[in-house]
Protein backbone atom coordinates (compact mmCIF):
# COMPACT_ATOMS: atom_id res chain seq x y z
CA UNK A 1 -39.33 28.94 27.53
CA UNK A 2 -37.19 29.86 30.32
CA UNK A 3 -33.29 30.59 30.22
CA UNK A 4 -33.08 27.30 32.64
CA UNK A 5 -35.11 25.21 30.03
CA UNK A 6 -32.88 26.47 27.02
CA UNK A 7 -29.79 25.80 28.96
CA UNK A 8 -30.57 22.32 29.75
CA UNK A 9 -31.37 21.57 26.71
CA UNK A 10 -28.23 23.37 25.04
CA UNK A 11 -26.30 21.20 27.81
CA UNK A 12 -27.85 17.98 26.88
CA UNK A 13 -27.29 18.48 23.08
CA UNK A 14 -23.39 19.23 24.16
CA UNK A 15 -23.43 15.88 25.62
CA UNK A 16 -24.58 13.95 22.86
CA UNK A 17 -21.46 14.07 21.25
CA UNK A 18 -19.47 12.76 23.78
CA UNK A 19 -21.57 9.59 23.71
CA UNK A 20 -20.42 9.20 20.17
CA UNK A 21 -16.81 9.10 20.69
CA UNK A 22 -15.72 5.86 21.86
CA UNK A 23 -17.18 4.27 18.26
CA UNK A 24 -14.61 6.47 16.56
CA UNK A 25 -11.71 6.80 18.92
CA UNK A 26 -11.35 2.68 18.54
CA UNK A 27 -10.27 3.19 15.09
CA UNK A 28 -8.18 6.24 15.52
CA UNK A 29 -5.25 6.57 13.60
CA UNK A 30 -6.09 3.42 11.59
CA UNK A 31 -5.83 4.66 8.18
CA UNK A 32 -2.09 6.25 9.03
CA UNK A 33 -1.15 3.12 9.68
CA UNK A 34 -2.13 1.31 6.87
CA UNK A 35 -0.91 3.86 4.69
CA UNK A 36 2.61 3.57 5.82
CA UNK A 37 2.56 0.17 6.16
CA UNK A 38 1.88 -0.24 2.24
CA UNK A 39 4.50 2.26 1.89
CA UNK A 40 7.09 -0.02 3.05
CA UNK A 41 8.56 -2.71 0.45
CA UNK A 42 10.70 -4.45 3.23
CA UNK A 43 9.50 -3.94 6.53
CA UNK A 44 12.93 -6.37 7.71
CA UNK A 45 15.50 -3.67 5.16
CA UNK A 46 17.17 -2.92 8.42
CA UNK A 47 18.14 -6.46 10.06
CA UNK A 48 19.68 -7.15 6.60
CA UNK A 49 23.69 -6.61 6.61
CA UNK A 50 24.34 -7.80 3.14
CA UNK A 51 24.94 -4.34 0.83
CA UNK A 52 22.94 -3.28 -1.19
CA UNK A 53 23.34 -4.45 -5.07
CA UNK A 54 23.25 -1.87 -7.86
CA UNK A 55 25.63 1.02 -8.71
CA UNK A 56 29.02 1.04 -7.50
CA UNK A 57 30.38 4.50 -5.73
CA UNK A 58 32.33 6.06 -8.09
CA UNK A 59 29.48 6.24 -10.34
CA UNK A 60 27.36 7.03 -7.79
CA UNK A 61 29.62 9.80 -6.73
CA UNK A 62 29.66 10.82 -10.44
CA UNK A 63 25.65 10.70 -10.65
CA UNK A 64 25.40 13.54 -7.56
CA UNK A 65 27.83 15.96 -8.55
CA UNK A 66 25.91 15.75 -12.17
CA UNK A 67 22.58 16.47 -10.07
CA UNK A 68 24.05 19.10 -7.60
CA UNK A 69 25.91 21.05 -10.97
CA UNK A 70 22.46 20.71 -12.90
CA UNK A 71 21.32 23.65 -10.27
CA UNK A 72 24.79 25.68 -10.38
CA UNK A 73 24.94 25.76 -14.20
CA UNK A 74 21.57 24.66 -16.20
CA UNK A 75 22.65 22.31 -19.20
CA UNK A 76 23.48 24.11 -22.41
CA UNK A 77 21.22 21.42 -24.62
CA UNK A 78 17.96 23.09 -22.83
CA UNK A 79 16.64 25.41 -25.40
CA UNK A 80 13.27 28.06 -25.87
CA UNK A 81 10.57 26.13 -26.89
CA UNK A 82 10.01 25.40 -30.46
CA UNK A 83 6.74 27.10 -31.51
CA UNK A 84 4.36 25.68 -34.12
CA UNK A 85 4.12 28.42 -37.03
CA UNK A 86 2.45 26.36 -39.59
CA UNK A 87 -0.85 27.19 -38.74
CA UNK A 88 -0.13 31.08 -39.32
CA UNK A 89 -0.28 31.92 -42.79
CA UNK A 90 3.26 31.12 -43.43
């Protein structure tokens, strides 16, 4: 076979995919959506200007400095694990 012969047909097998791509660019980016659309409880949350319902701020305030001192100072009721030592011999 000649270079000529082998290019054309490297060319035409290069081509073939682009007549494939229409079937899958019409669905492109489908699944995204649909995933963060049944991610979303409320898609209307925003337009609502009542407050939200649940714990008031000084216990929320409370809550977060809890959380944020967790990190600065680890609580002092976390102890080593208790191993199981009746299975030695004991």
């Amino acid at each position: 076979m000649t270079t000529r012969t082998i290019a054309a047909i490297v060319a035409l097998l290069l081509l073939q995919g682009c007549s494939s791509a229409p079937r899958f660019e019409k669905h492109f980016g489908a699944s995204v959506r649909a995933n963060l659309a049944a991610q979303t409880v409320d898609p209307h949350a925003a337009a609502n200007t009542n407050p939200a319902s649940g714990i008031d701020g000084p216990a929320a305030l409370a809550a977060h400095e809890r959380y944020q001192q967790s990190f600065v100072q680890p609580d002092s009721g976390a102890k080593a694990p208790l191993l199981n030592t009746l299975g030695n011999g004991q």
